[in-house]
PDB file of N, CA and C in Angstrom:
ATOM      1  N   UNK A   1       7.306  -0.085   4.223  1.00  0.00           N
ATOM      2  CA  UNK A   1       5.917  -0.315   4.567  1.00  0.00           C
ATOM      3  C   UNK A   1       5.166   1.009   4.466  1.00  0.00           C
ATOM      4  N   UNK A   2       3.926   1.016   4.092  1.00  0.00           N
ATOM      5  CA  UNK A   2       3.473   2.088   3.864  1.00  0.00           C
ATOM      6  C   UNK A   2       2.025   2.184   5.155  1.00  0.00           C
ATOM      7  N   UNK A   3       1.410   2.916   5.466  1.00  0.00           N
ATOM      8  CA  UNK A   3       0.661   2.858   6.115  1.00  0.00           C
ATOM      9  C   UNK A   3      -0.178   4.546   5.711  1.00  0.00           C
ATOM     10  N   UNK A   4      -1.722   4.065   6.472  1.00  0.00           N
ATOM     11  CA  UNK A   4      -2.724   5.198   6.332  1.00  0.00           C
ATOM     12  C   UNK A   4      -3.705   4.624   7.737  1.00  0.00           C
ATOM     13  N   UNK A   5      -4.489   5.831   7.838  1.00  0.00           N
ATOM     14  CA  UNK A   5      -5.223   6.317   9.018  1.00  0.00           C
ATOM     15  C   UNK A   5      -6.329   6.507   8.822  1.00  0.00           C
ATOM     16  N   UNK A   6      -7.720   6.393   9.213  1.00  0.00           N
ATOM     17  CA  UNK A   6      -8.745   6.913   8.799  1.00  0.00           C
ATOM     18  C   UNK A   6      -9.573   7.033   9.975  1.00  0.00           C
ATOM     19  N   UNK A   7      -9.715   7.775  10.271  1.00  0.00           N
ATOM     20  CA  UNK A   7     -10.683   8.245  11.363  1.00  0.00           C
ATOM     21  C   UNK A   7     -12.051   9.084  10.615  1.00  0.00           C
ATOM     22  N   UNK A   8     -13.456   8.033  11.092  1.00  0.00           N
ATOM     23  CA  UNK A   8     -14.874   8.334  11.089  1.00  0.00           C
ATOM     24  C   UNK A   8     -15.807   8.501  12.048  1.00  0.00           C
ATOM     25  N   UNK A   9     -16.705   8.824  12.246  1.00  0.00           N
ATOM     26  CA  UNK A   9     -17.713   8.717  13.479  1.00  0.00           C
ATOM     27  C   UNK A   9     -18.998   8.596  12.874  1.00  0.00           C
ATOM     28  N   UNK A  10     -19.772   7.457  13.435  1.00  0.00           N
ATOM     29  CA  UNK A  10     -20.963   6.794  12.800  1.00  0.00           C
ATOM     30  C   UNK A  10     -22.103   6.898  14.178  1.00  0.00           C
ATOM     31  N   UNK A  11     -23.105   6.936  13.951  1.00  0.00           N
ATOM     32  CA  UNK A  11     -24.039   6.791  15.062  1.00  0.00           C
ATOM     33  C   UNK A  11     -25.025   5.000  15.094  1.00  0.00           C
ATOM     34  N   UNK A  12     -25.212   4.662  16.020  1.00  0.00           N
ATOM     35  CA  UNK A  12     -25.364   3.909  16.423  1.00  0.00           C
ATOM     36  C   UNK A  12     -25.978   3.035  17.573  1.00  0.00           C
ATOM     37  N   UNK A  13     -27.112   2.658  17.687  1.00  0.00           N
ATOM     38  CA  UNK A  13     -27.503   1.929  18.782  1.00  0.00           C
ATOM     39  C   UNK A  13     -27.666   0.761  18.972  1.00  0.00           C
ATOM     40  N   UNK A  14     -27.295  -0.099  20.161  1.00  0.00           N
ATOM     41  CA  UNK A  14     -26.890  -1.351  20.796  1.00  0.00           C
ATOM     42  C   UNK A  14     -27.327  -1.549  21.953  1.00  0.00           C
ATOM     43  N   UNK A  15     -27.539  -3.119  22.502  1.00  0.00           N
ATOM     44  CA  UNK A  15     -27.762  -3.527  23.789  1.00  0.00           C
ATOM     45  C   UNK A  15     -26.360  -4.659  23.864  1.00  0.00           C
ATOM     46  N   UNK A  16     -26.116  -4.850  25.212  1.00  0.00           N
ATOM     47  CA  UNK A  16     -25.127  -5.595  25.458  1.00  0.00           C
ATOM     48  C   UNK A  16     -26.011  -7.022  25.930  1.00  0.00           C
ATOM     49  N   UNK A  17     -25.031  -7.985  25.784  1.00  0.00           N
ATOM     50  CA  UNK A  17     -26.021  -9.190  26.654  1.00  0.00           C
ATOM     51  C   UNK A  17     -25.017  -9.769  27.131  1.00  0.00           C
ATOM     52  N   UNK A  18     -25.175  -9.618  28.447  1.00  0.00           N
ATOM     53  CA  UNK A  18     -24.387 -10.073  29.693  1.00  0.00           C
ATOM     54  C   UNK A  18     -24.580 -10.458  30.558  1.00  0.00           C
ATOM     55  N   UNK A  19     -23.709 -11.268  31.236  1.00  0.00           N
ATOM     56  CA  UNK A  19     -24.292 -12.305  32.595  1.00  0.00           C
ATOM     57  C   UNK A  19     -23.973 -11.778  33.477  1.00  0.00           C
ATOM     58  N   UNK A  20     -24.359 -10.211  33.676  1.00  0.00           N
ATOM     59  CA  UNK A  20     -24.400  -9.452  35.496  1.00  0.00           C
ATOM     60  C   UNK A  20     -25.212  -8.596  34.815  1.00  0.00           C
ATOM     61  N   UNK A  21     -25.716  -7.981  36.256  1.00  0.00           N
ATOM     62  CA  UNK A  21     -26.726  -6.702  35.644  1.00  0.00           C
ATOM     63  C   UNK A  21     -26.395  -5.326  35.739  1.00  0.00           C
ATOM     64  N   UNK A  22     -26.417  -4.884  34.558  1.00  0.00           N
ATOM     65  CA  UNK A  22     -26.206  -3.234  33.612  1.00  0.00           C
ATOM     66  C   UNK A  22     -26.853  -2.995  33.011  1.00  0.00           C
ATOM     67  N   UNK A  23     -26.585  -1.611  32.942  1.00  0.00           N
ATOM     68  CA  UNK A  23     -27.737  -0.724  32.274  1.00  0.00           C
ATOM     69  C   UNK A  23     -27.447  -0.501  30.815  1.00  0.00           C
ATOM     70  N   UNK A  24     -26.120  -1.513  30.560  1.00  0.00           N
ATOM     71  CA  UNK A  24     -26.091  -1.439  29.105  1.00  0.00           C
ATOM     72  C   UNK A  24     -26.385  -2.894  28.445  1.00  0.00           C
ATOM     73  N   UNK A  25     -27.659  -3.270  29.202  1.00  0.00           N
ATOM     74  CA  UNK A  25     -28.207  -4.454  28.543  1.00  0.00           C
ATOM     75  C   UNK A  25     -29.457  -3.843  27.626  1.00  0.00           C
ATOM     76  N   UNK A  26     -29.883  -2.395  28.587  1.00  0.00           N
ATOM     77  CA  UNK A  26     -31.057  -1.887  27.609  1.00  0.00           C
ATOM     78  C   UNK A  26     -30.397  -1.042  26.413  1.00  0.00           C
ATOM     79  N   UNK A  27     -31.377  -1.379  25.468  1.00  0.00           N
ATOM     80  CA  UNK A  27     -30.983  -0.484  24.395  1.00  0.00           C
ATOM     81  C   UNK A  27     -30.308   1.042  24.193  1.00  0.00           C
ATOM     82  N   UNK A  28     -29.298   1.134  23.645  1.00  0.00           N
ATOM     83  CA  UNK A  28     -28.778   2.971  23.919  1.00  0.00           C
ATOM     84  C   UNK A  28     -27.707   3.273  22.330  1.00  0.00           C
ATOM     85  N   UNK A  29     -27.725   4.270  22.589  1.00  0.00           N
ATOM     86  CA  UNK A  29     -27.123   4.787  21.357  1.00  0.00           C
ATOM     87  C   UNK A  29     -25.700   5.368  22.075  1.00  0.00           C
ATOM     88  N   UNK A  30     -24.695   5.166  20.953  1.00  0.00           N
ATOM     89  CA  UNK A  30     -23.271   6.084  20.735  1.00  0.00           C
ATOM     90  C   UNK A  30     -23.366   6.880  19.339  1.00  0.00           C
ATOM     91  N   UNK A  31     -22.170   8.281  19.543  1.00  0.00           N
ATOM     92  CA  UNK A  31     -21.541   8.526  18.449  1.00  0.00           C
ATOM     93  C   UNK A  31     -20.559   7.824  18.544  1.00  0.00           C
ATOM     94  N   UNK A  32     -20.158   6.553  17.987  1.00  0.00           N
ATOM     95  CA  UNK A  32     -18.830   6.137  17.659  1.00  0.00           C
ATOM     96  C   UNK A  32     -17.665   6.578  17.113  1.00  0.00           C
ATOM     97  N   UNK A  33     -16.448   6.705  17.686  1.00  0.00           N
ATOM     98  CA  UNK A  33     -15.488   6.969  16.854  1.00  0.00           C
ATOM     99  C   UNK A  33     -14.379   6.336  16.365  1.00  0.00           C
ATOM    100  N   UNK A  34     -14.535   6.149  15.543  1.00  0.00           N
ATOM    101  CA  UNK A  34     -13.854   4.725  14.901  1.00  0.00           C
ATOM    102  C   UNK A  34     -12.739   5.032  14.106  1.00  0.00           C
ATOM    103  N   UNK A  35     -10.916   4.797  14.480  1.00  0.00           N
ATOM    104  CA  UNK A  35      -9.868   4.917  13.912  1.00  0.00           C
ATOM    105  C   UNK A  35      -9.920   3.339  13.442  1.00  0.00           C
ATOM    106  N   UNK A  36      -9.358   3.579  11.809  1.00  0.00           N
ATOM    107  CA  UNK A  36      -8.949   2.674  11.442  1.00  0.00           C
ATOM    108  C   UNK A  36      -7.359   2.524  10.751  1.00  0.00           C
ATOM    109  N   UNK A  37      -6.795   1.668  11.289  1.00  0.00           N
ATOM    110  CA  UNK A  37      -5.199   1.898  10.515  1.00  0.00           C
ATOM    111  C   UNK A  37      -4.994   0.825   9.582  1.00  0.00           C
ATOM    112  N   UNK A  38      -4.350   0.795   8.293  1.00  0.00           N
ATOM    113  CA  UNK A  38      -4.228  -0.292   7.479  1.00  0.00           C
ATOM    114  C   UNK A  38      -2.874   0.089   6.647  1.00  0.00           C
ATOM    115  N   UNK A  39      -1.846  -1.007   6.581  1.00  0.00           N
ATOM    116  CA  UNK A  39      -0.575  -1.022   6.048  1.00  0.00           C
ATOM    117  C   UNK A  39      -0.513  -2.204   4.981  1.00  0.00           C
ATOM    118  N   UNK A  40       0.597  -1.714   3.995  1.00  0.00           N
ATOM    119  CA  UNK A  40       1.230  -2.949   2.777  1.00  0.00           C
ATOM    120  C   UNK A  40       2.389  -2.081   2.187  1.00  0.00           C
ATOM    121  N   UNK A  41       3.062  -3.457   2.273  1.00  0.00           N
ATOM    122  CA  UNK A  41       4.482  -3.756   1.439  1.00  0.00           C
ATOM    123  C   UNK A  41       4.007  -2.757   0.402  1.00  0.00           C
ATOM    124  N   UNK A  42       3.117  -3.130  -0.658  1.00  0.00           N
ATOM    125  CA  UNK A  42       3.312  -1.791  -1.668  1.00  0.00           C
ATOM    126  C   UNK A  42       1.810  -1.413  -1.964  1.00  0.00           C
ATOM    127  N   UNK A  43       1.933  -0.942  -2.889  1.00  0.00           N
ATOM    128  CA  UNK A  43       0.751  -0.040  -3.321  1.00  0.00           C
ATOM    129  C   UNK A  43      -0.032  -1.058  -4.296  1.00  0.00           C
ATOM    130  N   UNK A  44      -1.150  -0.519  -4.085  1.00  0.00           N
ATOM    131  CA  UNK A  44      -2.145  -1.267  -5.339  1.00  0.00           C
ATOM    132  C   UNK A  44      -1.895  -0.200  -7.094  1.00  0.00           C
ATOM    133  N   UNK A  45      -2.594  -0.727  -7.587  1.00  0.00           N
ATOM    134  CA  UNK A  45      -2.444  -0.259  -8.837  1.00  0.00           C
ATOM    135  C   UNK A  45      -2.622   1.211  -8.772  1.00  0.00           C
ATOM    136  N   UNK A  46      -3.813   2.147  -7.714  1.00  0.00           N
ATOM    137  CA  UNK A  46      -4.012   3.337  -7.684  1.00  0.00           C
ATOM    138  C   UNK A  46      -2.997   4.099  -7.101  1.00  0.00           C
ATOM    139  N   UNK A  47      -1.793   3.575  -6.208  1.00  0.00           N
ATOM    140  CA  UNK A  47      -1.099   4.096  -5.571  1.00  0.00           C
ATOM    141  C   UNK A  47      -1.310   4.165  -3.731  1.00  0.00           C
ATOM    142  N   UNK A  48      -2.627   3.105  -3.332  1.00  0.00           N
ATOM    143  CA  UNK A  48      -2.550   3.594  -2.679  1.00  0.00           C
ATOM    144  C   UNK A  48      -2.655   2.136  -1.767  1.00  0.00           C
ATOM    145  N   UNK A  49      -2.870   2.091  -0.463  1.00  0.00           N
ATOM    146  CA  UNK A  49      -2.691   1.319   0.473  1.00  0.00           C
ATOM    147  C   UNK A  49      -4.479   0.601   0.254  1.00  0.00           C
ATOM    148  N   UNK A  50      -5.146   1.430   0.556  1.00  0.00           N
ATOM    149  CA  UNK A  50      -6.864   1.401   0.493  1.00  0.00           C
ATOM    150  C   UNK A  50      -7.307   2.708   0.566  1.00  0.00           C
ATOM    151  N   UNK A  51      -8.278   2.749  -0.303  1.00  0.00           N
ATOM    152  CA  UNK A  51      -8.711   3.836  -0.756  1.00  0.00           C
ATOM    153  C   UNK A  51      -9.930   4.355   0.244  1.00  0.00           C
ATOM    154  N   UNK A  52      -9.141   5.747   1.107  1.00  0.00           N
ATOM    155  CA  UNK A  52     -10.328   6.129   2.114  1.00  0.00           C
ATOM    156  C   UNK A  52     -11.574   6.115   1.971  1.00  0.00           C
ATOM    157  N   UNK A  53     -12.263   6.027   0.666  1.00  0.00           N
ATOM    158  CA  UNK A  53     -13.956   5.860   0.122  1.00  0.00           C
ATOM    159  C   UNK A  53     -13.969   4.383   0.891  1.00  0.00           C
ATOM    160  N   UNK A  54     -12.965   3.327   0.766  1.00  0.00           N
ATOM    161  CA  UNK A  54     -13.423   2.027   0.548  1.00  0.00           C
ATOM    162  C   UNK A  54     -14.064   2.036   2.165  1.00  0.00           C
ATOM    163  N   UNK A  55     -12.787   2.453   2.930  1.00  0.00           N
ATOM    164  CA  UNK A  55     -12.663   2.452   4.085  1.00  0.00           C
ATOM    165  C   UNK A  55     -14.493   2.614   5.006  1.00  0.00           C
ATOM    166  N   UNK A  56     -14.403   3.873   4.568  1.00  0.00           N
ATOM    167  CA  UNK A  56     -15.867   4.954   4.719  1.00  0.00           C
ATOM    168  C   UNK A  56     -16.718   3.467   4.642  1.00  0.00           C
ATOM    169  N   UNK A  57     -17.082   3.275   3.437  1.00  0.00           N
ATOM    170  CA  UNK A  57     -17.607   2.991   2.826  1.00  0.00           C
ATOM    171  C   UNK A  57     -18.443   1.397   3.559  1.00  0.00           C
ATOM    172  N   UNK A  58     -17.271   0.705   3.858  1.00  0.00           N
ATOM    173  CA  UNK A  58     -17.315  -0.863   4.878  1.00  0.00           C
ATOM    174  C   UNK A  58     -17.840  -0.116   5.841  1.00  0.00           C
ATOM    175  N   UNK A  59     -17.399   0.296   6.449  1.00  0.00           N
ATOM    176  CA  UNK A  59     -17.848   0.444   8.198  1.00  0.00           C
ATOM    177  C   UNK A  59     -19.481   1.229   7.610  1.00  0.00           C
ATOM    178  N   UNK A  60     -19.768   2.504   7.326  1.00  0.00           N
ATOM    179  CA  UNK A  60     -20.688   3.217   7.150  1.00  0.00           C
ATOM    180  C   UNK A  60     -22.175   2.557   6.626  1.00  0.00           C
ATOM    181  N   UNK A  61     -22.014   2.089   5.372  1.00  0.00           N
ATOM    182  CA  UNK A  61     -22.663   1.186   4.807  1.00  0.00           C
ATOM    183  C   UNK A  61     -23.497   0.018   5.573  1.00  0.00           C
ATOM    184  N   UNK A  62     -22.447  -0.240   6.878  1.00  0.00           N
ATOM    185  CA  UNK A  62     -22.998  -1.221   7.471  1.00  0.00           C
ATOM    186  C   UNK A  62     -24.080  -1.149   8.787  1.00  0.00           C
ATOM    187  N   UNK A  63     -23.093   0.100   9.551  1.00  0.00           N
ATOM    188  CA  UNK A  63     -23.289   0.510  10.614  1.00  0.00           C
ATOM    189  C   UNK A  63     -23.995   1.493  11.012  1.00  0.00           C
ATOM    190  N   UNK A  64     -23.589   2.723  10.387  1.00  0.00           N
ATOM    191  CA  UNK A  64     -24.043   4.111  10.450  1.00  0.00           C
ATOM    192  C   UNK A  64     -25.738   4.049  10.634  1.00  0.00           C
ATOM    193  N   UNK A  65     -26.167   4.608  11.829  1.00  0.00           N
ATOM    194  CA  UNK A  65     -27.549   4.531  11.965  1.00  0.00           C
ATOM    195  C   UNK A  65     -28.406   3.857  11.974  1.00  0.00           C
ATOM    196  N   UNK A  66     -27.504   2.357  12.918  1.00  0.00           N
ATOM    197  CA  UNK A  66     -28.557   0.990  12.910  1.00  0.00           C
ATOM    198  C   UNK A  66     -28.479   0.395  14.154  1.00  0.00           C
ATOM    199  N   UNK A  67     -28.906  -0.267  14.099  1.00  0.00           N
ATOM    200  CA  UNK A  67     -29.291  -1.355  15.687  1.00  0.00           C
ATOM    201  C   UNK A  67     -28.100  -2.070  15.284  1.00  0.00           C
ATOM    202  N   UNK A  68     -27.121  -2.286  16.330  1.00  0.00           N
ATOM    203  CA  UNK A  68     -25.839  -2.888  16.113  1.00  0.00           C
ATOM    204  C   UNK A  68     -26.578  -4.675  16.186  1.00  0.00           C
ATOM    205  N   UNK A  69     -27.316  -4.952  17.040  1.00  0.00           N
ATOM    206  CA  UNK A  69     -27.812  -5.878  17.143  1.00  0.00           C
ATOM    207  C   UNK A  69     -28.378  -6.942  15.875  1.00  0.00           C
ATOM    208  N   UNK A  70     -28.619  -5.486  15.533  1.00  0.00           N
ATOM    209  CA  UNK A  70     -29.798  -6.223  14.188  1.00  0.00           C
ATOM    210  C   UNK A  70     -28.705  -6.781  12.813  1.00  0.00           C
ATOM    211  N   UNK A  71     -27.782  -5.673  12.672  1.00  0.00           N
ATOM    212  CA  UNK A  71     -26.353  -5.769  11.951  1.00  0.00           C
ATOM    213  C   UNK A  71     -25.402  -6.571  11.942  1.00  0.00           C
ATOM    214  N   UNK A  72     -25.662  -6.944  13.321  1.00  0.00           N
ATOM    215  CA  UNK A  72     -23.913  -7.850  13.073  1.00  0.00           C
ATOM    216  C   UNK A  72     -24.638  -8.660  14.279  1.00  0.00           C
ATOM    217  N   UNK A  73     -23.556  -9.904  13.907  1.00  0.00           N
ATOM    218  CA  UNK A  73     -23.968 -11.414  14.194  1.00  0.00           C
ATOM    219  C   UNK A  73     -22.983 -11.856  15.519  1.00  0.00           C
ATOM    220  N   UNK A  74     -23.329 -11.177  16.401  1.00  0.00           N
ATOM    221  CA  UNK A  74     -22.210 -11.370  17.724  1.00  0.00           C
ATOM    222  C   UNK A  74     -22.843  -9.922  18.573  1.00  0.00           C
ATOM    223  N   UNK A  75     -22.639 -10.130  19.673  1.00  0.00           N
ATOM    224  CA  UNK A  75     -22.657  -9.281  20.879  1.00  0.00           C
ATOM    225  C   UNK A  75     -21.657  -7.688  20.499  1.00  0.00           C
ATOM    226  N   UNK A  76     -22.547  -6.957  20.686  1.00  0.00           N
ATOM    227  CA  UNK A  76     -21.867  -5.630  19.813  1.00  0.00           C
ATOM    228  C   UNK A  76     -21.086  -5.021  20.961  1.00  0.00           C
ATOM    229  N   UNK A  77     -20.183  -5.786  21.478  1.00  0.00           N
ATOM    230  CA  UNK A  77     -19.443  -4.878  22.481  1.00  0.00           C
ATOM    231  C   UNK A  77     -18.298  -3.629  21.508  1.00  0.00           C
ATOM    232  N   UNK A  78     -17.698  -2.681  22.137  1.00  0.00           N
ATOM    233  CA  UNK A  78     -16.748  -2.008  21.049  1.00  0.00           C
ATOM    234  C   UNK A  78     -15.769  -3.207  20.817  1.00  0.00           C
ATOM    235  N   UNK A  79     -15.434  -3.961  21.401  1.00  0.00           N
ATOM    236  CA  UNK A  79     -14.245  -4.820  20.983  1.00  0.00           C
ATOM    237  C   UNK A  79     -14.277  -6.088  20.102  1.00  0.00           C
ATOM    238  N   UNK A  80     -15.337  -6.358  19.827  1.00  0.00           N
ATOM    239  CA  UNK A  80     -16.114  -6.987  19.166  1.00  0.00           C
ATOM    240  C   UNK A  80     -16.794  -6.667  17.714  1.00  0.00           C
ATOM    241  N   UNK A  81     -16.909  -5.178  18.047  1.00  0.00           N
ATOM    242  CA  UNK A  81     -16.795  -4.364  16.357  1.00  0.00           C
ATOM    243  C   UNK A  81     -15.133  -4.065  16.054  1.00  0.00           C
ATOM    244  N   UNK A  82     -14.597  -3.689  17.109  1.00  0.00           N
ATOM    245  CA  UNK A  82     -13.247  -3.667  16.420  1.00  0.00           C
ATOM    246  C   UNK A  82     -12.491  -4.507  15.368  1.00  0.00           C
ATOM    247  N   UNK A  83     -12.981  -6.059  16.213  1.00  0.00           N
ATOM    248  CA  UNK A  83     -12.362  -7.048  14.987  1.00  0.00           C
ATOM    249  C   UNK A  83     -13.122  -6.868  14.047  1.00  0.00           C
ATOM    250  N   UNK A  84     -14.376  -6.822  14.180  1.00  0.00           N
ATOM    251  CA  UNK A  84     -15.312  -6.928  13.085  1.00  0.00           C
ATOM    252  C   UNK A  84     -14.721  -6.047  11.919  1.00  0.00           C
ATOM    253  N   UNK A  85     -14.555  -4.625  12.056  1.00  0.00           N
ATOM    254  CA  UNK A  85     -13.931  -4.180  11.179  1.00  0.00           C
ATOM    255  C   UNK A  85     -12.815  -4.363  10.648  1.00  0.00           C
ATOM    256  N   UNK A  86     -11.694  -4.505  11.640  1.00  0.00           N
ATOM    257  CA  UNK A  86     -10.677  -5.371  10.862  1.00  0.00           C
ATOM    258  C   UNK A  86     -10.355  -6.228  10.108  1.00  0.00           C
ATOM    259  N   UNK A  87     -11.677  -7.359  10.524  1.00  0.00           N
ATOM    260  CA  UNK A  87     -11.299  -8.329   9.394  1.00  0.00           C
ATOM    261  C   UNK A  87     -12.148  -7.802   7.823  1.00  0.00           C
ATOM    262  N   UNK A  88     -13.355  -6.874   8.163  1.00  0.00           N
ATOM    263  CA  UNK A  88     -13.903  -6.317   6.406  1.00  0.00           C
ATOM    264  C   UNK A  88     -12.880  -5.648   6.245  1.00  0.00           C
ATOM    265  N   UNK A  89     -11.917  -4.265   6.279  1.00  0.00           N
ATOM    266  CA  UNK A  89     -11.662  -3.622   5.516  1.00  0.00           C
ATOM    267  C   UNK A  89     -10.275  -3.849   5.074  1.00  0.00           C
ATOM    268  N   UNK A  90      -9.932  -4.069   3.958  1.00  0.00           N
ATOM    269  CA  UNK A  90      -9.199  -4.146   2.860  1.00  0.00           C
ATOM    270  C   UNK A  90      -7.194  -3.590   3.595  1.00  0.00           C
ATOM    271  N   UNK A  91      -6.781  -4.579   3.993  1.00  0.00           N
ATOM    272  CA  UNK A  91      -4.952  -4.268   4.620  1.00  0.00           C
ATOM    273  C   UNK A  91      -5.362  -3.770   6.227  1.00  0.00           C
ATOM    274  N   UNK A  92      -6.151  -4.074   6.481  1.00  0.00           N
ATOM    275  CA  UNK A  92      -6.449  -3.433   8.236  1.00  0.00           C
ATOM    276  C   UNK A  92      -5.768  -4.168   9.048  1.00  0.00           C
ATOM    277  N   UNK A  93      -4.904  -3.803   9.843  1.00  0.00           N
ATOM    278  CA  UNK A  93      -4.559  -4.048  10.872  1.00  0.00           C
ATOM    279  C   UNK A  93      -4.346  -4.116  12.251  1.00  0.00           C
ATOM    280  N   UNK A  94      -5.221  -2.696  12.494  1.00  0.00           N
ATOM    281  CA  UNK A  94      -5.666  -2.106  13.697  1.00  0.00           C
ATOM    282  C   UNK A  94      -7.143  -1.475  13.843  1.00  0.00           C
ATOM    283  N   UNK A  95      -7.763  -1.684  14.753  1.00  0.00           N
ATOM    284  CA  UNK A  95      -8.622  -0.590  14.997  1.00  0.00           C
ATOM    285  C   UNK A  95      -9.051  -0.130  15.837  1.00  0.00           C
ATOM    286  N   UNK A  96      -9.462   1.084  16.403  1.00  0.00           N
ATOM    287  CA  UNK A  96     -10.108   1.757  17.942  1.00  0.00           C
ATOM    288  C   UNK A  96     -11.262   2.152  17.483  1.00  0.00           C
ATOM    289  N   UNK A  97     -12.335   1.611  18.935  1.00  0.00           N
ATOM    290  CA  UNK A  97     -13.698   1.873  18.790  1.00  0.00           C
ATOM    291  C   UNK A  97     -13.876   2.608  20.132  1.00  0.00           C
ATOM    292  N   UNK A  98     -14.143   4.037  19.851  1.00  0.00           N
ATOM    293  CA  UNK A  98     -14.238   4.177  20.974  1.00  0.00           C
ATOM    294  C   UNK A  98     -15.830   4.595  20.769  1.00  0.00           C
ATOM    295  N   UNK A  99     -16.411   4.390  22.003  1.00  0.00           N
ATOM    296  CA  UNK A  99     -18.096   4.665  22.391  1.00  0.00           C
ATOM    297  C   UNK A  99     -18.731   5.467  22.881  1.00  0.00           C
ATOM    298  N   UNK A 100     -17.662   6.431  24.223  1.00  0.00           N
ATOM    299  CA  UNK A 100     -17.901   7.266  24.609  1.00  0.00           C
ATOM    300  C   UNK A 100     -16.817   7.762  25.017  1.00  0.00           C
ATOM    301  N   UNK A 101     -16.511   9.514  25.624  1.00  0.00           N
ATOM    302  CA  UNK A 101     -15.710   9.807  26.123  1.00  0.00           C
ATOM    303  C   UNK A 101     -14.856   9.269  27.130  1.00  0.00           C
ATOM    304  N   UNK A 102     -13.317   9.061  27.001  1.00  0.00           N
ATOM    305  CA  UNK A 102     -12.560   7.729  27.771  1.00  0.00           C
ATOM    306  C   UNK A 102     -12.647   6.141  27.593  1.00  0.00           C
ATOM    307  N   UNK A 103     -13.761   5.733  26.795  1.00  0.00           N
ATOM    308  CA  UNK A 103     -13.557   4.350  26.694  1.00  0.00           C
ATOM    309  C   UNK A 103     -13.905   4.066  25.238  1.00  0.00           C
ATOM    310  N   UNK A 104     -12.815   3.369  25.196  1.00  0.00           N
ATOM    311  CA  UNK A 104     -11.852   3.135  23.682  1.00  0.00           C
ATOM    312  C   UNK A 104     -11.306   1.823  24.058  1.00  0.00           C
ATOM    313  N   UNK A 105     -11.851   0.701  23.122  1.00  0.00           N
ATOM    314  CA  UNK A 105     -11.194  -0.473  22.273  1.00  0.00           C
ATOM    315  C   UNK A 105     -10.794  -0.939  21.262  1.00  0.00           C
ATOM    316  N   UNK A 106      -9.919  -1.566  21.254  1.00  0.00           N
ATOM    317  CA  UNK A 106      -8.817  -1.424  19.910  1.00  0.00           C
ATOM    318  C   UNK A 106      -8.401  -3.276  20.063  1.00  0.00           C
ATOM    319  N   UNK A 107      -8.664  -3.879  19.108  1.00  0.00           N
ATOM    320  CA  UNK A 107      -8.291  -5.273  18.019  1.00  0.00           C
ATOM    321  C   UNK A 107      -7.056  -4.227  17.074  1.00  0.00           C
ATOM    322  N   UNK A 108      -5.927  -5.409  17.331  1.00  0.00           N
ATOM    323  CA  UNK A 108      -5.414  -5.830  16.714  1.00  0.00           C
ATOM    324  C   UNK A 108      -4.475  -7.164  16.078  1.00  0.00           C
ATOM    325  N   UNK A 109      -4.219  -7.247  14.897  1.00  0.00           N
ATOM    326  CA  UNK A 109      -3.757  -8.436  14.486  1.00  0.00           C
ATOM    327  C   UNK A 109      -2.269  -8.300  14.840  1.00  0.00           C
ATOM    328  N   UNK A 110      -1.836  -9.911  15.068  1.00  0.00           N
ATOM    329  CA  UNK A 110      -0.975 -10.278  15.094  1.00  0.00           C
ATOM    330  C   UNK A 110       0.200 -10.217  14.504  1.00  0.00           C
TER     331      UNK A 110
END
């Protein structure tokens, strides 16, 4: 099995919507830091598992410097982008979102 790692950090702002009251219902920003891990039996034609551009490329493209709200179609908790990314990027199997210093969520597949 082969495996790779990719660790990025994207910026980002979100509101939560939740049934108690927090202060992360109002709008706020993270630097996100987002590990992504992705494994396969073998290599693609380039040699490689997924190609760290691709990687970049899904999450960044989407995320980097937007209203998580406005972006993605579900409640932008970190654990909630976690799958999200897992299921776009290409052999993913894991991922950690962390939001701020100490709190870190991580989807993974089965």
């Amino acid at each position: 099995m082969y495996y790779v790692t990719k660790r990025l950090e994207i910026s980002a702002s979100h509101r939560l919507e939740l049934d108690y009251e927090s202060k992360c219902t109002a709008l706020h920003g993270h630097n996100w830091i987002i590990t992504v891990y992705c494994r396969a039996e073998k290599l693609n034609s380039n040699g490689m598992v997924v190609d760290f551009t691709d990687i970049k490329k899904t999450i960044s493209e989407r995320l980097d410097h937007q209203c998580l709200n406005d972006t993605l179609p579900f409640n932008p908790t970190a654990e909630n982008i976690a799958r999200w990314i897992c299921d776009n990027v290409t052999n993913c199997y894991r991922v950690d979102v962390q939001e701020s210093e100490g709190n870190v969520a991580s989807y993974e597949r089965d």
